[in-house]
C-alpha atoms as a PDB file:
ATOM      1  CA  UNK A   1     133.330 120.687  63.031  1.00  0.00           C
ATOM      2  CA  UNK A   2     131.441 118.321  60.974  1.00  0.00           C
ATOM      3  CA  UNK A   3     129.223 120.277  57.905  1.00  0.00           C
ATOM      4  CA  UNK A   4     125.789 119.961  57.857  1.00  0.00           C
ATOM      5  CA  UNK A   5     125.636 117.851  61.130  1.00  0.00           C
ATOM      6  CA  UNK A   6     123.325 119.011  64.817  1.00  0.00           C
ATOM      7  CA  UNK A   7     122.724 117.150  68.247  1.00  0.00           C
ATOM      8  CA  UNK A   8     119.906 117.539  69.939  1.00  0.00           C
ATOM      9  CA  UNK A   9     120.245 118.119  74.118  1.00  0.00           C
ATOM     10  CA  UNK A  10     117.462 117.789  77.000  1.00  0.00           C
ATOM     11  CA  UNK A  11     117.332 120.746  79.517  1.00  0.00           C
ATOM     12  CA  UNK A  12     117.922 119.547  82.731  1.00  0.00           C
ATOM     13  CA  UNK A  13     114.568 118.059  84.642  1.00  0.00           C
ATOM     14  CA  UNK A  14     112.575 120.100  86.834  1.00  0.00           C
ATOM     15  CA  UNK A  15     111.258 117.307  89.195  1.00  0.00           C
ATOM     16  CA  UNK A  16     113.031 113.933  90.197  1.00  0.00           C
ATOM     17  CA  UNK A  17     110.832 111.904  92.160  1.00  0.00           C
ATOM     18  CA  UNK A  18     110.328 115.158  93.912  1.00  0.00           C
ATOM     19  CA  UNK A  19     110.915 118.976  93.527  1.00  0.00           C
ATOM     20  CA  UNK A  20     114.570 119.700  92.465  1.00  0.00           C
ATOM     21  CA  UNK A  21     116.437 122.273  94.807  1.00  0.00           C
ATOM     22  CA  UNK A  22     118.011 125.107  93.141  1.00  0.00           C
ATOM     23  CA  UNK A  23     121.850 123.872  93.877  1.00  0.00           C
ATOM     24  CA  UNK A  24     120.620 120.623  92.313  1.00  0.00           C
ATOM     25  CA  UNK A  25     119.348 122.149  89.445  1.00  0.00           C
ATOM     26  CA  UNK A  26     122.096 124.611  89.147  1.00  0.00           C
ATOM     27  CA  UNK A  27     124.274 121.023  88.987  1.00  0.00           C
ATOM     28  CA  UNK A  28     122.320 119.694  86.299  1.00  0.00           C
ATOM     29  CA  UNK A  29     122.654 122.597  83.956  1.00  0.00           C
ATOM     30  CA  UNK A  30     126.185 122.817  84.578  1.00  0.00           C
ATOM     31  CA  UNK A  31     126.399 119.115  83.337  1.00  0.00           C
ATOM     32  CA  UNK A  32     124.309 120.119  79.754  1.00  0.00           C
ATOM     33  CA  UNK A  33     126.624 122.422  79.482  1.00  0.00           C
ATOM     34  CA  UNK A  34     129.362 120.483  79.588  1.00  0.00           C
ATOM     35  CA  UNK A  35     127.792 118.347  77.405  1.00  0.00           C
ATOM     36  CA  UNK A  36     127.410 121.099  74.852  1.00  0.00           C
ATOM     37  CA  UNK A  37     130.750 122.158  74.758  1.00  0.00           C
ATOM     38  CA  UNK A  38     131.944 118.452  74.113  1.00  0.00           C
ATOM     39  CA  UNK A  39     129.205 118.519  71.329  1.00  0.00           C
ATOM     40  CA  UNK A  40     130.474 121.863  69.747  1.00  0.00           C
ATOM     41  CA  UNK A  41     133.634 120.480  68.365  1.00  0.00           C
ATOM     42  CA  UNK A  42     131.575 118.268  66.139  1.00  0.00           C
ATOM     43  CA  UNK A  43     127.632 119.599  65.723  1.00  0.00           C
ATOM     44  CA  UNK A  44     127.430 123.231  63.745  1.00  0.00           C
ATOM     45  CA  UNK A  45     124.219 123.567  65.791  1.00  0.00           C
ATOM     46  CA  UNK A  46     122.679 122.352  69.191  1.00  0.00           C
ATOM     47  CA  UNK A  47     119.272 121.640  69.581  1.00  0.00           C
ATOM     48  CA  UNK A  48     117.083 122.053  72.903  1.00  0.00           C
ATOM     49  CA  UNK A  49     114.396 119.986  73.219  1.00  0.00           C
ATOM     50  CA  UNK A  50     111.365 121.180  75.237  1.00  0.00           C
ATOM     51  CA  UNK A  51     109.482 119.231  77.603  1.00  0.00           C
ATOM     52  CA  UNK A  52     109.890 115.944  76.483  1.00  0.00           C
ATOM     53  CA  UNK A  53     106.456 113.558  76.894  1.00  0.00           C
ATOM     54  CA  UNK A  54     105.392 116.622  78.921  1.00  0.00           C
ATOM     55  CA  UNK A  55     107.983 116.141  81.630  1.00  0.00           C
ATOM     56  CA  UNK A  56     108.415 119.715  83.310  1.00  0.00           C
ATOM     57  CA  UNK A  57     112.296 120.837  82.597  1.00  0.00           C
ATOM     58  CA  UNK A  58     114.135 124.310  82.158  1.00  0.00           C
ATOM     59  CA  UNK A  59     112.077 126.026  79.300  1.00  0.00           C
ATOM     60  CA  UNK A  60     114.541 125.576  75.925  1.00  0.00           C
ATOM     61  CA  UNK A  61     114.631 129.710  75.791  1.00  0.00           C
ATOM     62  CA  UNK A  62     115.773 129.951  79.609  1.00  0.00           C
ATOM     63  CA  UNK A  63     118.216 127.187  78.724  1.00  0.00           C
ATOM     64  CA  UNK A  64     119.501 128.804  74.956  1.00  0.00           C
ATOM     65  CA  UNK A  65     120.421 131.937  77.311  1.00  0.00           C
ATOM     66  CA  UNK A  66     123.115 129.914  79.015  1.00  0.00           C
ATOM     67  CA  UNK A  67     123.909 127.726  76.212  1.00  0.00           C
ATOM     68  CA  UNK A  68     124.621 130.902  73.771  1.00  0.00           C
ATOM     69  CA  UNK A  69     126.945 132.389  76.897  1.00  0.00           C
ATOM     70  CA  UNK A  70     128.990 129.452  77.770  1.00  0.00           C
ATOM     71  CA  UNK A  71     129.437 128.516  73.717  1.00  0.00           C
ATOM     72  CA  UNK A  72     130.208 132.214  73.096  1.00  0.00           C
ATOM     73  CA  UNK A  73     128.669 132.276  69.611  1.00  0.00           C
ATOM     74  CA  UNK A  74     131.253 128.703  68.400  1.00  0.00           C
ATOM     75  CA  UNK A  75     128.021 127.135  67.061  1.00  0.00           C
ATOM     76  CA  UNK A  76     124.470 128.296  66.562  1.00  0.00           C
ATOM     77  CA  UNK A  77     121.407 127.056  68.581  1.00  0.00           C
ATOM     78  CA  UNK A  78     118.043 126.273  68.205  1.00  0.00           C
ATOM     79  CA  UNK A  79     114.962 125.779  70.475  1.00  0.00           C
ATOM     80  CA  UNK A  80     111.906 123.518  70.110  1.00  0.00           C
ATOM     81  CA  UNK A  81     108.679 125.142  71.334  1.00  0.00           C
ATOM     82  CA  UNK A  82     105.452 123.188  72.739  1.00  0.00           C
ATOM     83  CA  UNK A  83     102.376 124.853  71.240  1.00  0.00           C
ATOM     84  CA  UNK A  84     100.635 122.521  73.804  1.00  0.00           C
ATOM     85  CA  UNK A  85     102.161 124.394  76.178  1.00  0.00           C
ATOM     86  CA  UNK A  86     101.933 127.722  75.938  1.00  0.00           C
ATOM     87  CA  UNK A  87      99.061 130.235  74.875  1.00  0.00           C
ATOM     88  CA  UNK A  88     100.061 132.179  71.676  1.00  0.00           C
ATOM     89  CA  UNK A  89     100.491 135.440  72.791  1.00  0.00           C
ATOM     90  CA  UNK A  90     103.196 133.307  75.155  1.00  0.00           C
ATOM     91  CA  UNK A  91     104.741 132.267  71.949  1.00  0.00           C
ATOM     92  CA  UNK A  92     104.548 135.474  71.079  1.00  0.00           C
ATOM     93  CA  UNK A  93     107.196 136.465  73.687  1.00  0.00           C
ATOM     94  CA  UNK A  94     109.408 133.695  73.603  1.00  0.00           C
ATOM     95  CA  UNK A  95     109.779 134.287  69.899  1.00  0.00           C
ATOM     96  CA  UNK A  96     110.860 137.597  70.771  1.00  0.00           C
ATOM     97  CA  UNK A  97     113.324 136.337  73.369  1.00  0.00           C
ATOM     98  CA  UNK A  98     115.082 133.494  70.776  1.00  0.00           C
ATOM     99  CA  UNK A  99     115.043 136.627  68.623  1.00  0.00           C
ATOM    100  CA  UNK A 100     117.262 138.649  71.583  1.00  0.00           C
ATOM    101  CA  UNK A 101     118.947 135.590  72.024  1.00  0.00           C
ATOM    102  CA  UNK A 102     120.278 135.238  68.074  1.00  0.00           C
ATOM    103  CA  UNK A 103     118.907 131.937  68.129  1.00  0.00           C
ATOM    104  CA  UNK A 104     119.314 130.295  64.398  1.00  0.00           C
ATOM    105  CA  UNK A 105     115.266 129.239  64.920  1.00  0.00           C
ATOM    106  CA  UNK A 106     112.283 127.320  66.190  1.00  0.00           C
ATOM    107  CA  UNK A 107     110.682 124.286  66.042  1.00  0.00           C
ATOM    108  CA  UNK A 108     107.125 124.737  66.572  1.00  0.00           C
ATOM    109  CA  UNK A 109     106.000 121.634  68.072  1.00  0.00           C
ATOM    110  CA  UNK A 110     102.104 120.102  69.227  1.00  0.00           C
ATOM    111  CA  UNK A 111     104.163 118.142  72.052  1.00  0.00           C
ATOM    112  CA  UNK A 112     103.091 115.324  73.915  1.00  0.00           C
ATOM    113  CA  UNK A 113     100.170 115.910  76.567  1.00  0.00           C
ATOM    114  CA  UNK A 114     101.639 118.113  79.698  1.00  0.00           C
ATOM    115  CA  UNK A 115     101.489 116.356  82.894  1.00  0.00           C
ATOM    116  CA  UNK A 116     100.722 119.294  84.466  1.00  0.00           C
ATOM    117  CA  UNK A 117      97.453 121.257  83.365  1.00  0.00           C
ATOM    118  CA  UNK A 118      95.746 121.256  80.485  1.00  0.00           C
ATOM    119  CA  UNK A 119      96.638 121.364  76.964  1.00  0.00           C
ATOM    120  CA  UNK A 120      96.427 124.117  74.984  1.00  0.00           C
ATOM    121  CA  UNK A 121      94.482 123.343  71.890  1.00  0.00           C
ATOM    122  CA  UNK A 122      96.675 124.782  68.792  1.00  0.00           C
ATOM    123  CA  UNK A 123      98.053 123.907  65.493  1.00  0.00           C
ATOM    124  CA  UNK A 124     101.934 124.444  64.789  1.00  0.00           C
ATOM    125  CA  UNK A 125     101.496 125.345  61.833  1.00  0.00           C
ATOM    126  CA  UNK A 126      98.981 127.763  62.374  1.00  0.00           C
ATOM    127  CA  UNK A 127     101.271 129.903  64.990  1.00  0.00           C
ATOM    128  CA  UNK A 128     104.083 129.611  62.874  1.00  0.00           C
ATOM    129  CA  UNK A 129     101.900 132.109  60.369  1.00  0.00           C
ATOM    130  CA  UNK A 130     101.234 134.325  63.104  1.00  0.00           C
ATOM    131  CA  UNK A 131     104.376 134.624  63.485  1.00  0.00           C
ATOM    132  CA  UNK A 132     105.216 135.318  59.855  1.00  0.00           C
ATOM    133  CA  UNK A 133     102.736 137.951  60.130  1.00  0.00           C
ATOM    134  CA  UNK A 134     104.158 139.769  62.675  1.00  0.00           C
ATOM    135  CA  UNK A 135     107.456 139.499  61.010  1.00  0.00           C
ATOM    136  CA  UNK A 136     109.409 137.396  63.121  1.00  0.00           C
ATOM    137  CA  UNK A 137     111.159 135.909  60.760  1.00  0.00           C
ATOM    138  CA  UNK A 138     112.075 139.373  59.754  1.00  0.00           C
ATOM    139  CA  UNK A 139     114.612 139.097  62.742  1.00  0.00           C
ATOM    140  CA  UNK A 140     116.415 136.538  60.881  1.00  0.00           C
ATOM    141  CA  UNK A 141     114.940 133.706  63.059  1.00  0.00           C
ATOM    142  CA  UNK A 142     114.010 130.364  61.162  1.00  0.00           C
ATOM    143  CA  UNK A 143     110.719 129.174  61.394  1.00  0.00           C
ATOM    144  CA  UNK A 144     110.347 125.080  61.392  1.00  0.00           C
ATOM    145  CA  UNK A 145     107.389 122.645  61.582  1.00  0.00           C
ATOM    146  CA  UNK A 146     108.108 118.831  62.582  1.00  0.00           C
ATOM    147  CA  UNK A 147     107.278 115.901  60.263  1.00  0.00           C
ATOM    148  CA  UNK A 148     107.014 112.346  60.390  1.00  0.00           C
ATOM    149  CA  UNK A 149     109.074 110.574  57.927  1.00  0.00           C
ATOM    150  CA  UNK A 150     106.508 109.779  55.781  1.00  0.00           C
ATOM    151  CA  UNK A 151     103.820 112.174  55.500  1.00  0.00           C
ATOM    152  CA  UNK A 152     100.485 112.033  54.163  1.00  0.00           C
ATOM    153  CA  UNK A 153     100.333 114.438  51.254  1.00  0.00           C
ATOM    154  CA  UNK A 154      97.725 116.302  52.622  1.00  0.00           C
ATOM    155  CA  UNK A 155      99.226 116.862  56.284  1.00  0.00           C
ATOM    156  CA  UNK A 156     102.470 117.745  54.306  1.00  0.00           C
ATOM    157  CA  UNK A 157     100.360 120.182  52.440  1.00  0.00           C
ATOM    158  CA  UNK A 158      98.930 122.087  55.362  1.00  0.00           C
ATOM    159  CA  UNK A 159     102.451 122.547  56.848  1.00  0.00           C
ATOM    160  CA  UNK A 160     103.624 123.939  53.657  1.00  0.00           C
ATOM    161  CA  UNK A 161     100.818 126.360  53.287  1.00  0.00           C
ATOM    162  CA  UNK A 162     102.369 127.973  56.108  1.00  0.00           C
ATOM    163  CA  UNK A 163     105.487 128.746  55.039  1.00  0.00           C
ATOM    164  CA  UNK A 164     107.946 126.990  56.869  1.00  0.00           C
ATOM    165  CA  UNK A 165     111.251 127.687  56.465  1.00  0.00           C
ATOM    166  CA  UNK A 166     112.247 123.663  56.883  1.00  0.00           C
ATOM    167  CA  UNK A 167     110.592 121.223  58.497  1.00  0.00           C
ATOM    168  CA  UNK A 168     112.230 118.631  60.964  1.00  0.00           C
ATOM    169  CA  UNK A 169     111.762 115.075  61.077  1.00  0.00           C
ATOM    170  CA  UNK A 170     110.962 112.268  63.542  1.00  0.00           C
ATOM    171  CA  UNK A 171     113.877 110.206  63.306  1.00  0.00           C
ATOM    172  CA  UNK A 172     113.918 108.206  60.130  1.00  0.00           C
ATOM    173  CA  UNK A 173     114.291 104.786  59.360  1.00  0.00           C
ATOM    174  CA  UNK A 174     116.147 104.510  55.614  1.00  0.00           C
ATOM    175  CA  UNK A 175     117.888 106.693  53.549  1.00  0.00           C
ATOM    176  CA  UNK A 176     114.587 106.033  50.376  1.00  0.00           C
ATOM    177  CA  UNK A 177     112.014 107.285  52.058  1.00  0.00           C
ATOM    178  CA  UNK A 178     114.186 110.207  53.724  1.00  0.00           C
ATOM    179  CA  UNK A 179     115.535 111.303  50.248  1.00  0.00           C
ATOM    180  CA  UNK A 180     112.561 111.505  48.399  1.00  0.00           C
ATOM    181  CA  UNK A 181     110.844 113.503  50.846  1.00  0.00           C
ATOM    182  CA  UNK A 182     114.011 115.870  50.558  1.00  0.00           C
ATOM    183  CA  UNK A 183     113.619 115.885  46.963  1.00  0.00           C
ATOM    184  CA  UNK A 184     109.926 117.091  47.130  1.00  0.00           C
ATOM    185  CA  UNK A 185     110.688 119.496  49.455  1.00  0.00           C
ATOM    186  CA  UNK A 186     113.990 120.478  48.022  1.00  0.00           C
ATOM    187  CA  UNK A 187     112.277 121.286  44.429  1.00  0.00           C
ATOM    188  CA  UNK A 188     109.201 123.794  46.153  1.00  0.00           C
ATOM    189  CA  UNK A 189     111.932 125.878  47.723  1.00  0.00           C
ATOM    190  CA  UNK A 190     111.612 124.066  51.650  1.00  0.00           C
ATOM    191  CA  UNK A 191     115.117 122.675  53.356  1.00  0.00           C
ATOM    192  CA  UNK A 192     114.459 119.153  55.451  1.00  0.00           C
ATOM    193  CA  UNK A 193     116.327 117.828  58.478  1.00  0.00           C
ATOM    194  CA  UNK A 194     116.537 114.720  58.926  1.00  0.00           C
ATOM    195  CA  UNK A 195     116.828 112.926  62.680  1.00  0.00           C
ATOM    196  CA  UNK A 196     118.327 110.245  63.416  1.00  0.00           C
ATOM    197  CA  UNK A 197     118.426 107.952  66.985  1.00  0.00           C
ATOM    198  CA  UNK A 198     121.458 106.445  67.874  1.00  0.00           C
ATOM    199  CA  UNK A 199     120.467 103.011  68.015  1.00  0.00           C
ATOM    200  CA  UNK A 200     121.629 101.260  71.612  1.00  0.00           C
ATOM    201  CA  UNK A 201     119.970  99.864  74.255  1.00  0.00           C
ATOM    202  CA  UNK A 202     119.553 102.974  76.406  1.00  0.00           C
ATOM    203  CA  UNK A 203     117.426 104.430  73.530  1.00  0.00           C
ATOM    204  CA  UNK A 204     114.893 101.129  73.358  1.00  0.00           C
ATOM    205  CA  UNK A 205     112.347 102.726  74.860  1.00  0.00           C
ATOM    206  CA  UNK A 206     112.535 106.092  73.341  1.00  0.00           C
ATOM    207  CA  UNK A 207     112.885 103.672  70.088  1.00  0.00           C
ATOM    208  CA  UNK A 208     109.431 101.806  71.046  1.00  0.00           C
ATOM    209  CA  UNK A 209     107.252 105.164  71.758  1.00  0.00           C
ATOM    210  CA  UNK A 210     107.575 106.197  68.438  1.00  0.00           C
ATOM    211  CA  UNK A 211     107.646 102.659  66.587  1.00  0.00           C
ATOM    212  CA  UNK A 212     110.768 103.134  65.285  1.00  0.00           C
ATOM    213  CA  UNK A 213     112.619 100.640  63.342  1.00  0.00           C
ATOM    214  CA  UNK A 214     116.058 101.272  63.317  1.00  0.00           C
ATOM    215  CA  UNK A 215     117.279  97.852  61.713  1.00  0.00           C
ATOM    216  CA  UNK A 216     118.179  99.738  58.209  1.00  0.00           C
ATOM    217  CA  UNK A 217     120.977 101.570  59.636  1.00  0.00           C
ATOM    218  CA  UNK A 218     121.943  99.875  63.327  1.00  0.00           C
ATOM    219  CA  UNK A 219     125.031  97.989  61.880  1.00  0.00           C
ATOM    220  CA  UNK A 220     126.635 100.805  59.305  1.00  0.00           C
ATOM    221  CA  UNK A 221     125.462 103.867  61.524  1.00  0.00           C
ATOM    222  CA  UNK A 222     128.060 106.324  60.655  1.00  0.00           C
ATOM    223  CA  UNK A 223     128.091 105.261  56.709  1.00  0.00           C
ATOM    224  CA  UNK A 224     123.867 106.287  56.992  1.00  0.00           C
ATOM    225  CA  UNK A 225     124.626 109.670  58.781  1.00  0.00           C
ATOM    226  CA  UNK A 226     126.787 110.450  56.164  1.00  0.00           C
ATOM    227  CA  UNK A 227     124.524 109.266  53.256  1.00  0.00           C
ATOM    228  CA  UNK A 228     122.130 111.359  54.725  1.00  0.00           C
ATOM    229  CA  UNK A 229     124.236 114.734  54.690  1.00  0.00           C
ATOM    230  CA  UNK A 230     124.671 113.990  51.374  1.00  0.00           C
ATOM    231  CA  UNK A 231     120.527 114.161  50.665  1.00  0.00           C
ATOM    232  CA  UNK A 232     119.355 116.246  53.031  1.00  0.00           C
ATOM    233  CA  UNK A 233     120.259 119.708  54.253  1.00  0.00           C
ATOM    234  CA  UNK A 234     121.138 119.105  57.697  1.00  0.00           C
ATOM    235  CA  UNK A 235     121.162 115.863  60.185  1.00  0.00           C
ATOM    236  CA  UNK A 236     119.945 115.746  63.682  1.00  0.00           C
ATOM    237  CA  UNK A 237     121.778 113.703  66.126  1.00  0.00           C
ATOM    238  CA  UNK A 238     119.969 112.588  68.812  1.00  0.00           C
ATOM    239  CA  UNK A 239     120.854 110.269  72.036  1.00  0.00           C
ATOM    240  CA  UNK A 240     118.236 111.450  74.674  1.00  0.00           C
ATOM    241  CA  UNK A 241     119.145 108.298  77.239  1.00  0.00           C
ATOM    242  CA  UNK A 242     123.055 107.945  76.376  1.00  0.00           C
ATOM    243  CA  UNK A 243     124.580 110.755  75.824  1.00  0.00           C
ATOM    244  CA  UNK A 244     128.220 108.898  75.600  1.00  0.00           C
ATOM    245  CA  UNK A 245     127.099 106.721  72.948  1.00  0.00           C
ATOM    246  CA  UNK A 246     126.045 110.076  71.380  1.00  0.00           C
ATOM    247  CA  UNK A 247     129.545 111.825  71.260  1.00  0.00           C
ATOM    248  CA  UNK A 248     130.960 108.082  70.156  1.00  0.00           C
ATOM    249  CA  UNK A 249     128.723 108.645  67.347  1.00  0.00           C
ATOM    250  CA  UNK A 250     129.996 112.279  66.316  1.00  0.00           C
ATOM    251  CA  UNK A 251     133.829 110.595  66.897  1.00  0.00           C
ATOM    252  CA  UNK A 252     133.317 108.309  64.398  1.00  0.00           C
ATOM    253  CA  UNK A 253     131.550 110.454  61.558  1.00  0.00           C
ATOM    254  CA  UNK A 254     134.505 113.088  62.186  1.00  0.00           C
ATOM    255  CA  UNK A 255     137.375 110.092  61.900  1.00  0.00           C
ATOM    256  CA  UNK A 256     135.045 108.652  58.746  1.00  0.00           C
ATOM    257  CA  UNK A 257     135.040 112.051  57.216  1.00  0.00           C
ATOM    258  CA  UNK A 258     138.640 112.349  57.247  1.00  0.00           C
ATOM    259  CA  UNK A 259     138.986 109.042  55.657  1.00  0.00           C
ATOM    260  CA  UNK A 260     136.051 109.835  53.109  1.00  0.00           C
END
């Protein structure tokens, strides 16, 4: 197991081009499962995404449930939650459930616009101190709020007003601008994770929704995880259109480690 080092997972799709049947869906989960237990030899914690750009899949609490069975505690998990998504006294409940579920936390996410419905209109932040209120975190659940990699100083201000216990980047682009926001964090008591995109040609497009130049660290990949661990608190893998060239990834920062 690699220190300091997570990989991100999608729940399985919903919908195709049409409604998925159950045995299909059954198939599905039993393949991000497999996935996960490939990933636990490596990652000391597997993250669930939720509803990626508002795509209907398994909900990341209904899919934790499985994940923390089939892993049988090995490494800890942690769900992202829409805010967009969900009214708060539905947050509320799933809170509770990732609490039942010893879930190591939460990221409390706007998300992307559902395609189904209408959006709830929310801030993260703003639940996450409902929850704090109602003592939660208490229940030794962590409480995060994303980032981008370079926040304003005000939007970096509200987040921190609500007392986060980390917040979680968009993937990053150079090790600078990544350390200095750990540093600022770091120094007022907050952890930061850091993302990072396995750069490949499956991932292009995921690449071009969020801008993301990934030229800084394409050719010495592994060497920039590792720089990373070494500034940050934690690094999130993430390979949402290849998962192979995912686990390649965690291969080589395990046989660099052993070298380093």
């Amino acid at each position: 197991m690699i220190p300091g080092l997570s990989y991100e997972l999608n729940p399985p799709r919903i919908f195709q081009r049409e409604a998925t049947g159950i045995g299909q869906l059954k198939d599905n989960l039993d393949l991000m499962l497999g996935r996960a237990r490939k990933v636990s030899g490596f990652a000391e914690c597997i993250q669930l995404t939720d509803s990626v750009l508002g795509e209907p899949r398994l909900s990341s609490i209904n899919t934790a449930y499985h994940l923390v069975r089939s892993l049988e505690g090995s490494v800890k998990v942690r769900c992202n939650f829409r805010v967009s998504d969900h009214s708060l006294n539905g947050i509320i409940q799933m809170a509770g459930d990732a609490v039942l579920a010893n879930l190591e936390g939460i990221l409390l996410l706007r998300g992307d616009v559902p395609r189904y419905g209408e959006p709830v209109t929310q801030k993260p932040s703003e639940v996450l101190s409902t929850l704090r209120d109602l003592g939660i975190a208490k229940a030794g659940l962590r409480l995060y709020l994303g980032t981008s990699c370079k926040p304003a100083e005000r939007n970096l201000e509200q987040k921190l007003r609500a007392e986060p216990d980390g917040l979680i980047t968009q993937p990053v682009e150079d090790l600078e601008s990544t350390s200095k926001l750990h540093d600022n964090l770091h120094s007022r008591g907050f952890s930061l994770i850091a993302t990072v995109l396995v750069p490949s040609a499956k991932n292009m497009r995921s690449a071009a929704l969020m801008n993301l130049d990934w030229s800084y660290y394409s050719e010495h990949l592994s060497d920039f995880v590792h720089s990373l661990r070494s500034s940050c608190s934690e690094v999130l893998v993430t390979s949402p259109n290849s998962f192979d060239e995912g686990l390649s990834l965690l291969h080589k920062i395990q046989s660099d480690s052993r070298v380093i």
